[in-house]
C-alpha atoms as a PDB file:
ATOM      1  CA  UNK A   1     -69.059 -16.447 100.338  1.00  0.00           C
ATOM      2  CA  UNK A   2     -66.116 -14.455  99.228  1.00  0.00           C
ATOM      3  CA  UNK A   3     -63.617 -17.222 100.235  1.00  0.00           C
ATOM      4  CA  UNK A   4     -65.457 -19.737  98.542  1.00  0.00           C
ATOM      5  CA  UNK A   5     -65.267 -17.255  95.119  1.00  0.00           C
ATOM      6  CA  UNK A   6     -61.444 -16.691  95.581  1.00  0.00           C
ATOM      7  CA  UNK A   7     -60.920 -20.096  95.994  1.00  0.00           C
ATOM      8  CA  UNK A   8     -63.068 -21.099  92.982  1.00  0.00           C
ATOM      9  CA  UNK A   9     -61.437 -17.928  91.168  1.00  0.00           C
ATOM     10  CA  UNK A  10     -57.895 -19.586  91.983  1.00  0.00           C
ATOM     11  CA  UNK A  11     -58.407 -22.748  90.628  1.00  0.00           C
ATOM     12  CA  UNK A  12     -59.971 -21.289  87.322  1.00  0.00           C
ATOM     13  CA  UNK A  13     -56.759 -19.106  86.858  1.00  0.00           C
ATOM     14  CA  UNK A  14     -54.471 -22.284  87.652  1.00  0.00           C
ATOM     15  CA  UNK A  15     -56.043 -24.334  85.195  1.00  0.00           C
ATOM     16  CA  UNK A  16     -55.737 -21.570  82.807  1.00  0.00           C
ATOM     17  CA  UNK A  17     -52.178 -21.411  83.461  1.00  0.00           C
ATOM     18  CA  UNK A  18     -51.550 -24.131  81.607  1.00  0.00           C
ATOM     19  CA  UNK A  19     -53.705 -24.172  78.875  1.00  0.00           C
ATOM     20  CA  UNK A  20     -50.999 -23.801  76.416  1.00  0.00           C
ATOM     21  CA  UNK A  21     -50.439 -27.551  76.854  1.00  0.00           C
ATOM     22  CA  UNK A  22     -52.058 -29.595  75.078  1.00  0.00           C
ATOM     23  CA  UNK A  23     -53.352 -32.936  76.606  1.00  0.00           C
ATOM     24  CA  UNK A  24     -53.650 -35.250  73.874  1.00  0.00           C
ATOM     25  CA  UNK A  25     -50.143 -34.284  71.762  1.00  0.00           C
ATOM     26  CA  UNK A  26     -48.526 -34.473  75.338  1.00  0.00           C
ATOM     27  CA  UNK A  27     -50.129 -38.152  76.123  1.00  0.00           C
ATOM     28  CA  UNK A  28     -48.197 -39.084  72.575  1.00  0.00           C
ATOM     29  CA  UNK A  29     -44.929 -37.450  73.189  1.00  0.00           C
ATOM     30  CA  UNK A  30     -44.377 -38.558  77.210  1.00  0.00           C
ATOM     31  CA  UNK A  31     -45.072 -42.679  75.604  1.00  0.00           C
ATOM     32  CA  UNK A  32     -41.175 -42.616  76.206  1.00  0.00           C
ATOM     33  CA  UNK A  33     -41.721 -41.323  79.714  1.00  0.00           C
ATOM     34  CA  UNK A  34     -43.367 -44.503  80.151  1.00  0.00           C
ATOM     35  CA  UNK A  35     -41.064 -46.730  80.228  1.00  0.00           C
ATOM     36  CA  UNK A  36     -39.249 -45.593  83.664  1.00  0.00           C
ATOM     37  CA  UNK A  37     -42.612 -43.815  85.095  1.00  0.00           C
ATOM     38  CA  UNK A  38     -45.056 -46.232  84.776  1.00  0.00           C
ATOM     39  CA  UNK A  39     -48.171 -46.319  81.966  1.00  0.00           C
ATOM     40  CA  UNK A  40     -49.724 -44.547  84.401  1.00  0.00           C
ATOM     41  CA  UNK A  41     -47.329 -42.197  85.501  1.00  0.00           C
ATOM     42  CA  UNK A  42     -47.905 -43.828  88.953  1.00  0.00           C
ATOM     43  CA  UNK A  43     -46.120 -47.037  88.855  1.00  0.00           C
ATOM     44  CA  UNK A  44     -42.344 -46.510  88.336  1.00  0.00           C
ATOM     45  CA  UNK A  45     -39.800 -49.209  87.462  1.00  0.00           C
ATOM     46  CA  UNK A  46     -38.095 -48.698  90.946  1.00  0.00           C
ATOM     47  CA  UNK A  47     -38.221 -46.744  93.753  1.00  0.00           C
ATOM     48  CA  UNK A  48     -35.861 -43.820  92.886  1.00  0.00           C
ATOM     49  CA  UNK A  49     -37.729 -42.958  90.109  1.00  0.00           C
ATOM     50  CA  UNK A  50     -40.750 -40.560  90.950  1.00  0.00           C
ATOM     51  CA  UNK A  51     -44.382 -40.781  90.442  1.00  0.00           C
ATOM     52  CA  UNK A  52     -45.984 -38.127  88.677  1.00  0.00           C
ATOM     53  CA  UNK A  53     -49.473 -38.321  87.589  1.00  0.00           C
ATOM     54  CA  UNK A  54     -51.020 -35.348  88.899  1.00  0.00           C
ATOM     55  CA  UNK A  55     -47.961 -33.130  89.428  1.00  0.00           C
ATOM     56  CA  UNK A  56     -48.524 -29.858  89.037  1.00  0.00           C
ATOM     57  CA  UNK A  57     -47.696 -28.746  85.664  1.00  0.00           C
ATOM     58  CA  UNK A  58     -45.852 -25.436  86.210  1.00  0.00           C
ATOM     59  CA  UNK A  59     -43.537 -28.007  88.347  1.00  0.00           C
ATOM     60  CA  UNK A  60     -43.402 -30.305  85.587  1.00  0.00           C
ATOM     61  CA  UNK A  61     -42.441 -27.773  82.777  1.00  0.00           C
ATOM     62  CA  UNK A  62     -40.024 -26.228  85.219  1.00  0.00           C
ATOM     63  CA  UNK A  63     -38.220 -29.926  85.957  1.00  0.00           C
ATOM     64  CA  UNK A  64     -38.360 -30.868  82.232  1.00  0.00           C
ATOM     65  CA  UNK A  65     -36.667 -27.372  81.194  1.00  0.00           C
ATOM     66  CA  UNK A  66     -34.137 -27.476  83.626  1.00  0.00           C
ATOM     67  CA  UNK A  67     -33.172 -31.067  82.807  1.00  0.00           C
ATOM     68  CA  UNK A  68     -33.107 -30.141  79.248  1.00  0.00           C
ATOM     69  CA  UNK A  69     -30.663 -26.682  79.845  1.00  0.00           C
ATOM     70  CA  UNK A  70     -28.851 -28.803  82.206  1.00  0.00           C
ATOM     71  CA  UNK A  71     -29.531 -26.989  85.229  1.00  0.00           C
ATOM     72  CA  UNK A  72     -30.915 -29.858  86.872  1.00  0.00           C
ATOM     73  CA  UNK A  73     -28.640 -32.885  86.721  1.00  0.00           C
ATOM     74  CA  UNK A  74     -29.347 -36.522  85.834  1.00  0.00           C
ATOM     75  CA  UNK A  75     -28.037 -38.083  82.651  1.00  0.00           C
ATOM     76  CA  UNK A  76     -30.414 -40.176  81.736  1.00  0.00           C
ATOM     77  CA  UNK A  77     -33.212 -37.343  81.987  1.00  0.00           C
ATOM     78  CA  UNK A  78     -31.429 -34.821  80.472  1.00  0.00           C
ATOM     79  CA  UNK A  79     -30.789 -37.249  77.577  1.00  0.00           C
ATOM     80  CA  UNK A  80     -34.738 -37.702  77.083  1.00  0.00           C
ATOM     81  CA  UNK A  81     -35.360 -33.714  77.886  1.00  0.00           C
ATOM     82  CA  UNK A  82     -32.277 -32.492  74.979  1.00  0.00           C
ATOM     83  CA  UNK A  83     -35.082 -33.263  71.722  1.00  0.00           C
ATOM     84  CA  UNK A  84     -38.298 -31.361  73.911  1.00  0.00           C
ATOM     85  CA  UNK A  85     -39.395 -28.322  72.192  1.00  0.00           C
ATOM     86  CA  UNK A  86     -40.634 -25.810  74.849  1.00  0.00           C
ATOM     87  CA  UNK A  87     -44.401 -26.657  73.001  1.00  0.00           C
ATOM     88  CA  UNK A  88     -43.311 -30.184  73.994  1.00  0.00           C
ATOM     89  CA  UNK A  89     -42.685 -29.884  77.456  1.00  0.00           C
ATOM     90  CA  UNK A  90     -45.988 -27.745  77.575  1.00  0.00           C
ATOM     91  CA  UNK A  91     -47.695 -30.791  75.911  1.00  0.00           C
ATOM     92  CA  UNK A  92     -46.259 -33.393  78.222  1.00  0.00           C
ATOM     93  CA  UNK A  93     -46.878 -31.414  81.873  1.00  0.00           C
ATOM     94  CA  UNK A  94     -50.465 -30.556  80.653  1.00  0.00           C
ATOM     95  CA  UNK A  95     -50.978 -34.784  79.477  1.00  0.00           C
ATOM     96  CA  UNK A  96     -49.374 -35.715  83.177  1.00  0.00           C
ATOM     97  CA  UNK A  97     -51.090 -32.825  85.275  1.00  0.00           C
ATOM     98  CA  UNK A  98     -54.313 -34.138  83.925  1.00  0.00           C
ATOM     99  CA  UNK A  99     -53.301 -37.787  85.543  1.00  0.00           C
ATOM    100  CA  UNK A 100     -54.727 -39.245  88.457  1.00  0.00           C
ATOM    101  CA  UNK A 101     -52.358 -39.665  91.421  1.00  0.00           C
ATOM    102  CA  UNK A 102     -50.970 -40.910  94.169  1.00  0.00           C
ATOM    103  CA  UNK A 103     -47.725 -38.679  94.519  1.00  0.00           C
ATOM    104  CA  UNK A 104     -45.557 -39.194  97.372  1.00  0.00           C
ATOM    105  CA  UNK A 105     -43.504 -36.600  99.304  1.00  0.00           C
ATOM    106  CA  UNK A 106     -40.089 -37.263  99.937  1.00  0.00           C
ATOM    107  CA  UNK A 107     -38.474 -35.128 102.421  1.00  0.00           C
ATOM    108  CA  UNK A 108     -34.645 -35.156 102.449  1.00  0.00           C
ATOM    109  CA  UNK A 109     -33.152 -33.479 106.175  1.00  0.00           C
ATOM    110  CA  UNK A 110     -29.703 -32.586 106.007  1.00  0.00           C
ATOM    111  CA  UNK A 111     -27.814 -33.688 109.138  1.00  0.00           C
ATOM    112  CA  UNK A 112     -26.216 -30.962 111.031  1.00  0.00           C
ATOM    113  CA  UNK A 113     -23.385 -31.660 113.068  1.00  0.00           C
END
């Protein structure tokens, strides 16, 4: 009985979390997401390009900031990130968190010699 409360206590507080975000401004201002990720945030134009409907959001708002300060590197996402308002990138994690899914993990191993 007490796991089952933390666990439902857990989820509460995650979806809490992000309440800041607002779902319906962010499912506006990711339309330009679109065009690389998919309508759906599911179907992207090519294979190096992730799928993120259902991403966590705290993931999604980190990634976004990053690209945006320039911490994380790639030119053409930086380039869309630059005009996001931290409200925005709030917005647009909250809209794509809410998304059904089928993510994929992609694990990179480092060859040691």
């Amino acid at each position: 009985m007490k796991t089952a409360l933390l666990i439902a206590l857990t989820i509460f507080a995650s979806q809490l979390a992000y309440a800041g975000g607002d779902r319906a401004a962010g499912a506006s201002k990711s339309k330009p997401c679109a065009a690389c990720h998919g309508a759906d945030f599911n179907t992207p134009i090519s294979a190096d390009i992730p799928r993120l409907a259902g991403q966590h959001a705290d993931y999604l708002v980190r990634a976004l900031s990053d690209y945006k300060s320039g911490t994380r590197k790639n030119p053409v996402m930086a380039g869309q990130a630059a005009a996001l308002s931290a409200q925005d990138i709030q917005d647009i994690a909250a809209y794509v968190y809410s998304l059904s899914g089928d993510l994929k993990v992609i694990r990179l191993h480092r060859l040691v010699h």
